[in-house]
N, C-alpha and C. Protein backbone atom coordinates (compact mmCIF):
# COMPACT_ATOMS: atom_id res chain seq x y z
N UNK A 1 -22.07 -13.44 27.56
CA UNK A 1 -20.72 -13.09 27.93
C UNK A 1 -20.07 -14.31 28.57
N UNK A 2 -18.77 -14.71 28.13
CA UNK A 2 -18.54 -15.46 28.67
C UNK A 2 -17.63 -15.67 30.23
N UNK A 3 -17.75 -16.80 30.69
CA UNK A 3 -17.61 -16.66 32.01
C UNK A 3 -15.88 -16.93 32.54
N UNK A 4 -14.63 -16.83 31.65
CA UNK A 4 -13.74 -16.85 31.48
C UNK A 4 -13.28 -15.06 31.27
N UNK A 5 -12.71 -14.51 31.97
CA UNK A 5 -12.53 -13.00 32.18
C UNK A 5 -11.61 -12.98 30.66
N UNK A 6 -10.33 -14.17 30.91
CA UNK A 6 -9.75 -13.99 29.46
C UNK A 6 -9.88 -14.11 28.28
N UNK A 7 -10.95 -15.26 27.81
CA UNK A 7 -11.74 -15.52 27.10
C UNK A 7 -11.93 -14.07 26.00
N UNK A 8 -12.60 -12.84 26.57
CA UNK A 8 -12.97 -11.93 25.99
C UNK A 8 -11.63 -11.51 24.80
N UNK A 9 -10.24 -11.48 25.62
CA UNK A 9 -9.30 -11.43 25.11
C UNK A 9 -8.90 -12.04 24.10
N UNK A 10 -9.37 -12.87 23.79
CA UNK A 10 -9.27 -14.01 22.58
C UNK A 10 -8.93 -13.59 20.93
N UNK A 11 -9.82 -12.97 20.88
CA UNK A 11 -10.14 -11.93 19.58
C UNK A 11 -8.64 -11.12 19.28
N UNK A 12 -8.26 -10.25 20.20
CA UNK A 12 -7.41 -9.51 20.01
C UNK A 12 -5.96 -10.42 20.25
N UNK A 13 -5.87 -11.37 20.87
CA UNK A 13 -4.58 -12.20 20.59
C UNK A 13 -4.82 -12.84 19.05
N UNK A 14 -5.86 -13.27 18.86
CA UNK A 14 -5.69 -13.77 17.45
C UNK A 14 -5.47 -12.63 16.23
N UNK A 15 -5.46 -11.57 16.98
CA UNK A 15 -5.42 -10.65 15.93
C UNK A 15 -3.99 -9.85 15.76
N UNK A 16 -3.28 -10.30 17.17
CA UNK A 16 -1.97 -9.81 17.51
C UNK A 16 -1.16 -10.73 16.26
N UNK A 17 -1.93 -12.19 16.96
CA UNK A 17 -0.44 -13.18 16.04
C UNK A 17 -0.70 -13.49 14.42
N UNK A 18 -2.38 -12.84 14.05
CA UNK A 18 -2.01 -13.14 13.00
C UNK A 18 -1.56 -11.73 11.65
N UNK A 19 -1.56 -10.92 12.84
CA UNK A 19 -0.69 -9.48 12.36
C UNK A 19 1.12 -9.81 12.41
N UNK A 20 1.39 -10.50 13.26
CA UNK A 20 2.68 -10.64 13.68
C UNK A 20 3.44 -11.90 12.42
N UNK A 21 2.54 -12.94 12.08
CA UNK A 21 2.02 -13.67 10.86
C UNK A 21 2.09 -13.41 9.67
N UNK A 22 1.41 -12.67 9.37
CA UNK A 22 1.74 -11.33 8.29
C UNK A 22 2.97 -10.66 7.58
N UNK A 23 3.52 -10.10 8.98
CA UNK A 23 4.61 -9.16 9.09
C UNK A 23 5.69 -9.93 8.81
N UNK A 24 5.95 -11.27 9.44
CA UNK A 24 7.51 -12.20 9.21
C UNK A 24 7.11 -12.57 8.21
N UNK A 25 5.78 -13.00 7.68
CA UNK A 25 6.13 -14.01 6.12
C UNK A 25 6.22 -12.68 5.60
N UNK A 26 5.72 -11.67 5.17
CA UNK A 26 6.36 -10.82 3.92
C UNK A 26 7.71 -10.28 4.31
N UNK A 27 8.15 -10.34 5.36
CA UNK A 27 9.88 -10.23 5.46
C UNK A 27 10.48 -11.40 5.02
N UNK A 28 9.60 -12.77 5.36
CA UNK A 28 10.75 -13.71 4.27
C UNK A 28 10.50 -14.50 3.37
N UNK A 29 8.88 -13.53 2.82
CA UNK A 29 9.13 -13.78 1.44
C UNK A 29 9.89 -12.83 0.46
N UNK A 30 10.76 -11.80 0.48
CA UNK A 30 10.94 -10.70 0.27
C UNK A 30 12.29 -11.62 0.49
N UNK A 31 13.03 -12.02 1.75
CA UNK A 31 14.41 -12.79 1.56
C UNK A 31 14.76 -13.51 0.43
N UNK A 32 13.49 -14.34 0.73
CA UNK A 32 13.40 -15.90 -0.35
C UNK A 32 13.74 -14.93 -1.87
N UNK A 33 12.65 -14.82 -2.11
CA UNK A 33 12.50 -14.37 -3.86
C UNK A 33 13.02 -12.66 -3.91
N UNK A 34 14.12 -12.08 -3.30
CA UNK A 34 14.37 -10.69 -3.37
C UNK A 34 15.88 -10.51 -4.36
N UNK A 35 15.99 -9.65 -4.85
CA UNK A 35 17.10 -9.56 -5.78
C UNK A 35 18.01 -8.88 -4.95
N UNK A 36 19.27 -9.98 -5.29
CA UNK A 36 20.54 -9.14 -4.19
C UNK A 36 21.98 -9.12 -4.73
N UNK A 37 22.83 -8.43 -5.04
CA UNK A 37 23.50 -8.20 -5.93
C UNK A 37 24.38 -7.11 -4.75
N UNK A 38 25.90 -7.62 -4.72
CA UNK A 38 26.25 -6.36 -3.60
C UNK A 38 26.82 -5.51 -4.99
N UNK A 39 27.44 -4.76 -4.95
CA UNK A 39 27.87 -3.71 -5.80
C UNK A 39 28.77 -2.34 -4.82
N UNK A 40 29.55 -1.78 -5.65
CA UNK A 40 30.48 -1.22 -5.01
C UNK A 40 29.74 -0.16 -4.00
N UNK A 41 28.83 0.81 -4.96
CA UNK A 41 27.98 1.73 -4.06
C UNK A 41 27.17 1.21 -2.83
N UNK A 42 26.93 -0.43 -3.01
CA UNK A 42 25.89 -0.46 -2.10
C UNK A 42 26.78 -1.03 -0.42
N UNK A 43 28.02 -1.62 -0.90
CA UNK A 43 28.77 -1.68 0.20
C UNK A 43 29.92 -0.96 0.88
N UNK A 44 29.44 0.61 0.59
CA UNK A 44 29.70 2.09 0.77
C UNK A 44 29.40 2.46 1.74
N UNK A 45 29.78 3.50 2.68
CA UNK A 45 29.53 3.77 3.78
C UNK A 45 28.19 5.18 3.34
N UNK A 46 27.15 5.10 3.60
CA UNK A 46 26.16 6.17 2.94
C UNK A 46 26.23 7.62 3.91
N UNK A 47 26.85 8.67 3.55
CA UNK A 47 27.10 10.18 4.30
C UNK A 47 26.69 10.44 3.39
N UNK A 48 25.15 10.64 3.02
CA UNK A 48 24.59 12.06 2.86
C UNK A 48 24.66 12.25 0.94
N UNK A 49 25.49 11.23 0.65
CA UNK A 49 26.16 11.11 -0.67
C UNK A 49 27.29 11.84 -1.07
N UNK A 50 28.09 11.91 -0.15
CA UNK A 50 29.31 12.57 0.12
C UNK A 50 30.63 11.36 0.45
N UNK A 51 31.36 11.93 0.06
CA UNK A 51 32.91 10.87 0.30
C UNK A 51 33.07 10.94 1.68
N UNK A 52 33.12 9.78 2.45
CA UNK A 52 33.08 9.93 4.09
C UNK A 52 34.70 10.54 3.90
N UNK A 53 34.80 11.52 4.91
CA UNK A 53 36.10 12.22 5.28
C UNK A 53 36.18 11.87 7.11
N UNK A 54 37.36 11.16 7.06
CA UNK A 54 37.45 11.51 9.26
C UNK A 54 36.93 10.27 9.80
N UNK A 55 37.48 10.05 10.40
CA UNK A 55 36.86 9.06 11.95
C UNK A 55 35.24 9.03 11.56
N UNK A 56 34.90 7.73 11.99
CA UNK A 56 33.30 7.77 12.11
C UNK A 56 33.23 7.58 13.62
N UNK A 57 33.93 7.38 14.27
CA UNK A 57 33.96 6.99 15.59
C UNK A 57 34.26 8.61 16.48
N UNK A 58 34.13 9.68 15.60
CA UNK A 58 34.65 11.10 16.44
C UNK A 58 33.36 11.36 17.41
N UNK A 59 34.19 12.17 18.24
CA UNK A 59 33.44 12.74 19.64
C UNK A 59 32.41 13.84 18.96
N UNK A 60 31.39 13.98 19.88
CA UNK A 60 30.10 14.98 19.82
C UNK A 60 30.32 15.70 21.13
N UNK A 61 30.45 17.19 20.98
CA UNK A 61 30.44 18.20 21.74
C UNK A 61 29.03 18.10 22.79
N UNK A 62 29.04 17.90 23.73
CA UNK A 62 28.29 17.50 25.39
C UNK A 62 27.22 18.79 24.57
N UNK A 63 27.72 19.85 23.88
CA UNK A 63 26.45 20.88 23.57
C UNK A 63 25.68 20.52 23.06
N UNK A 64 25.76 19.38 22.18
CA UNK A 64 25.20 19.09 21.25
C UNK A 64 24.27 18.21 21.84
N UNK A 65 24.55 17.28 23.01
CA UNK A 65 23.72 16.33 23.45
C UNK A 65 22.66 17.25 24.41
N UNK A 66 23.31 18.47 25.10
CA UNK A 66 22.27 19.27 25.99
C UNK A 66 21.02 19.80 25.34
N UNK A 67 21.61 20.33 23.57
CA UNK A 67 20.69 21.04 23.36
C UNK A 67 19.63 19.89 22.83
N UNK A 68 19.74 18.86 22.76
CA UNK A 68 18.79 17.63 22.18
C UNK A 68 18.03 17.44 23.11
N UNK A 69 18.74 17.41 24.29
CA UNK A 69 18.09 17.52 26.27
C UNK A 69 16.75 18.24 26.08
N UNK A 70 17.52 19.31 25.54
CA UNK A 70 16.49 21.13 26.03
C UNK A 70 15.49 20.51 24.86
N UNK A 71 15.83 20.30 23.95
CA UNK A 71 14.54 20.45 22.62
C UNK A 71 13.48 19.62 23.15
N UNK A 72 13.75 18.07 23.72
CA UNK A 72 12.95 16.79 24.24
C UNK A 72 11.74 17.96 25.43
N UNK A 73 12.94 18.25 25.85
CA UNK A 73 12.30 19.00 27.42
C UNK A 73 10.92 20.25 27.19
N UNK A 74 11.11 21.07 26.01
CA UNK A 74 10.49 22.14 25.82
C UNK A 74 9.70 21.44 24.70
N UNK A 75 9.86 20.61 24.18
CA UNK A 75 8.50 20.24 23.06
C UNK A 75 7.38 18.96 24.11
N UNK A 76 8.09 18.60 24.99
CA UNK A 76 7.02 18.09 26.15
C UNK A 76 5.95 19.14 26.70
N UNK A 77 6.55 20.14 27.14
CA UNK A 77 6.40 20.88 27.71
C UNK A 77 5.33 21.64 26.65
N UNK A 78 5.64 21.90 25.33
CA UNK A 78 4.54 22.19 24.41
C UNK A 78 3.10 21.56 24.44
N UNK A 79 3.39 20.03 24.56
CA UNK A 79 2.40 19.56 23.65
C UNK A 79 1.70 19.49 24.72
N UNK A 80 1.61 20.13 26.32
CA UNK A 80 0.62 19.67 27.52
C UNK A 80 -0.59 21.27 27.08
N UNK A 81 0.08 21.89 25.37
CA UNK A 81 -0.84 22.92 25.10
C UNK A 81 -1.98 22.42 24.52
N UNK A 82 -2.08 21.51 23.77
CA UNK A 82 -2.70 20.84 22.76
C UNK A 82 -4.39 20.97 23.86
N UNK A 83 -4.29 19.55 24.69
CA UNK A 83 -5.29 19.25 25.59
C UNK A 83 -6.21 20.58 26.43
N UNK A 84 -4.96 21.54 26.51
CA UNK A 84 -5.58 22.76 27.61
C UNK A 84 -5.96 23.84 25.97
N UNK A 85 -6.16 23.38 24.78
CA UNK A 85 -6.99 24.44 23.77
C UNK A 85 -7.79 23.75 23.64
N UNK A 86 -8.14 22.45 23.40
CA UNK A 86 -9.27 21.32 23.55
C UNK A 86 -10.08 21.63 24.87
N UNK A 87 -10.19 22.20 25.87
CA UNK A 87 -11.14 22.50 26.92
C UNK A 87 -11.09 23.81 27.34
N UNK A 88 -11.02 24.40 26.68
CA UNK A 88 -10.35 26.19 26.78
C UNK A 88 -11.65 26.55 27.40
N UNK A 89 -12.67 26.05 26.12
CA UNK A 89 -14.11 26.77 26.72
C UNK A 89 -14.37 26.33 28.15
N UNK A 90 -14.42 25.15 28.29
CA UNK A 90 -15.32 24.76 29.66
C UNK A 90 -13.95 25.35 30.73
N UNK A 91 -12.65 25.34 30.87
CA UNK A 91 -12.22 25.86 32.22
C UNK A 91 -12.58 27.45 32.00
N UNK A 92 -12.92 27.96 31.23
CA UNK A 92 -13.49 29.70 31.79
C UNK A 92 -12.08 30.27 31.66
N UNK A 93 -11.95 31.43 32.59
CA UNK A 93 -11.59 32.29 32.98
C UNK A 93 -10.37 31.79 34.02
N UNK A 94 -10.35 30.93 34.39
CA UNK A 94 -9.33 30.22 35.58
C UNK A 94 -8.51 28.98 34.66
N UNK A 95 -8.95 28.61 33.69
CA UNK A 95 -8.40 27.59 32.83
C UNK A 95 -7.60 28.56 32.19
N UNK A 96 -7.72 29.63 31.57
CA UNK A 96 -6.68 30.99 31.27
C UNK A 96 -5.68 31.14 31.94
N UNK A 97 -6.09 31.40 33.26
CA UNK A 97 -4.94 32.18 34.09
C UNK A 97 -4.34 30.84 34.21
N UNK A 98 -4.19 29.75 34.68
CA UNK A 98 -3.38 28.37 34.88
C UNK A 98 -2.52 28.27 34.31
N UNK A 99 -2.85 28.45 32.48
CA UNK A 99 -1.61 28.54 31.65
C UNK A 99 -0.86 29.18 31.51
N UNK A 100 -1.26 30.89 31.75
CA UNK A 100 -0.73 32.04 32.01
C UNK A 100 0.66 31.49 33.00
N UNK A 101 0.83 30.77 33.92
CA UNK A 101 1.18 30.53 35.29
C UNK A 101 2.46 29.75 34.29
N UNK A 102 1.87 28.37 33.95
CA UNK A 102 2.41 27.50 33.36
C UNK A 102 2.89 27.93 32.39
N UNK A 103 2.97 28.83 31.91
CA UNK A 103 3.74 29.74 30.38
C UNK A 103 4.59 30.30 30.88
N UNK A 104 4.42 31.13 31.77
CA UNK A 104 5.38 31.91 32.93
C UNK A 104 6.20 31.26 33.39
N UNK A 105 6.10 30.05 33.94
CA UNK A 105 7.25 28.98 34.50
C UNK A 105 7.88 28.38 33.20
N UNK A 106 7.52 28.01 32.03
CA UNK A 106 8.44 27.75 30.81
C UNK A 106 9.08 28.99 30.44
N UNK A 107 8.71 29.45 30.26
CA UNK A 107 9.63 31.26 29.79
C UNK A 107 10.71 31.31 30.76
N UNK A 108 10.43 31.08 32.40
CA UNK A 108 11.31 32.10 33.19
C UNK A 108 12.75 30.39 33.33
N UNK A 109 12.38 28.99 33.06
CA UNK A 109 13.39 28.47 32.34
C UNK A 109 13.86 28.93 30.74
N UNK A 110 13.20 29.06 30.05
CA UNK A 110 13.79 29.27 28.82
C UNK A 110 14.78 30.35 28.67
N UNK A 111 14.46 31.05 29.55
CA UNK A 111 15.24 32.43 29.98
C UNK A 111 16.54 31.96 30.59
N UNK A 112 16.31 31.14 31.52
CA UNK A 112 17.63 31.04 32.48
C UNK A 112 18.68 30.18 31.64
N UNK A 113 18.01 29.05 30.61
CA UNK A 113 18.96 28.45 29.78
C UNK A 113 19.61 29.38 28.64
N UNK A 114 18.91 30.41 28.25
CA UNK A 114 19.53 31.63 27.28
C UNK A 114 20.55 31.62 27.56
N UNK A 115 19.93 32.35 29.36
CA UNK A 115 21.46 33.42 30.16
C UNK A 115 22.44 32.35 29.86
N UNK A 116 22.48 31.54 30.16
CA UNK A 116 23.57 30.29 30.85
C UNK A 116 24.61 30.09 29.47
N UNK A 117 23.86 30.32 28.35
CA UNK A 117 24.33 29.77 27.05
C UNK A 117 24.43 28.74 26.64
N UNK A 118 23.38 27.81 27.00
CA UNK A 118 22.88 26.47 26.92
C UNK A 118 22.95 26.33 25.16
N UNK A 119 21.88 27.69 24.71
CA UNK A 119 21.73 27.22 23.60
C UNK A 119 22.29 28.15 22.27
N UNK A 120 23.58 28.33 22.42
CA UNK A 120 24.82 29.52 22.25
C UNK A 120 25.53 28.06 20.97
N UNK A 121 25.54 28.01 19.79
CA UNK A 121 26.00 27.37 18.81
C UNK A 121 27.55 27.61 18.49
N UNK A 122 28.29 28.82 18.77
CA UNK A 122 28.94 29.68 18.64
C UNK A 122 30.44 28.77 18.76
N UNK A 123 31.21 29.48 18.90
CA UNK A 123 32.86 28.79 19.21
C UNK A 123 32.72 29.37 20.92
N UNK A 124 33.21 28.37 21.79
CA UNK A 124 33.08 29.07 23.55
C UNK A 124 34.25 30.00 23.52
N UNK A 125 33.10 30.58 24.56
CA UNK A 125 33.96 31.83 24.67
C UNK A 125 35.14 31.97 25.77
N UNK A 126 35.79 32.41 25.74
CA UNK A 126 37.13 32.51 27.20
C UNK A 126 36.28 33.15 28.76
N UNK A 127 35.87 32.14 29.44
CA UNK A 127 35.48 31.96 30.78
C UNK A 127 36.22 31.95 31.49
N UNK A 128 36.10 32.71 32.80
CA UNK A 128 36.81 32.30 34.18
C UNK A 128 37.25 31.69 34.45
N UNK A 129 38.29 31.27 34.36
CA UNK A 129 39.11 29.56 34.64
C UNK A 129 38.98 28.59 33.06
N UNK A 130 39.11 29.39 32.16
CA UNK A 130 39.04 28.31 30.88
C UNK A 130 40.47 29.35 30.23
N UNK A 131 41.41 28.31 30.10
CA UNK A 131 42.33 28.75 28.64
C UNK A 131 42.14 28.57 27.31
């Protein structure tokens, strides 16, 4: 072993740059020798393959950014299931009830964002102080 702590590291930097090596020459060999030709379709604005209609610069409804919020928030919140079915056996009977707990506390939010109409797609409705 050698007596340089970084030394060991050696291997895997040479393996960083000559991955990194790799990666730019076939991006410019692909420049160099690539066929390029603009053409009407290709300097098109691409919607979906649809005739862009409207502003591309239009506003997004704040709902739209919350409910992206909530989805990030509750699929986190999923995947801490994954690890606790991977040791199901060894926590027993108390590794059960934990999640029970922790299921209970996602529900009794998922619930309160319902009530609230967090995740309500709908046209808003006429609120207390809204014309």
């Amino acid at each position: 072993m050698p007596d340089n702590y970084f030394a060991r590291y050696l291997p895997l930097l040479i393996h960083f740059m000559l991955a990194g090596a790799f990666a730019g020459g076939v991006v410019l060999l692909s420049w160099i020798i690539g066929y390029r030709r603009s053409t009407r379709a290709k300097l098109s604005a691409y919607e979906c393959g649809m005739t862009p209609i409207g502003d591309a610069q239009g506003r997004f409804s704040v709902k739209f950014y919350l409910v992206a919020m909530l989805f990030i928030l509750f699929d986190v919140e999923a995947v801490f299931l994954y690890p606790w079915a991977v040791i199901l056996r060894r926590l027993k009977m108390f590794g059960f009830y934990e999640m029970l707990v922790y299921i209970g506390i996602v529900l009794v939010g998922f619930f309160y964002i319902w009530k609230k109409g967090a995740l309500d797609w709908g046209e808003p409705s006429a609120r207390r102080g809204e014309v």
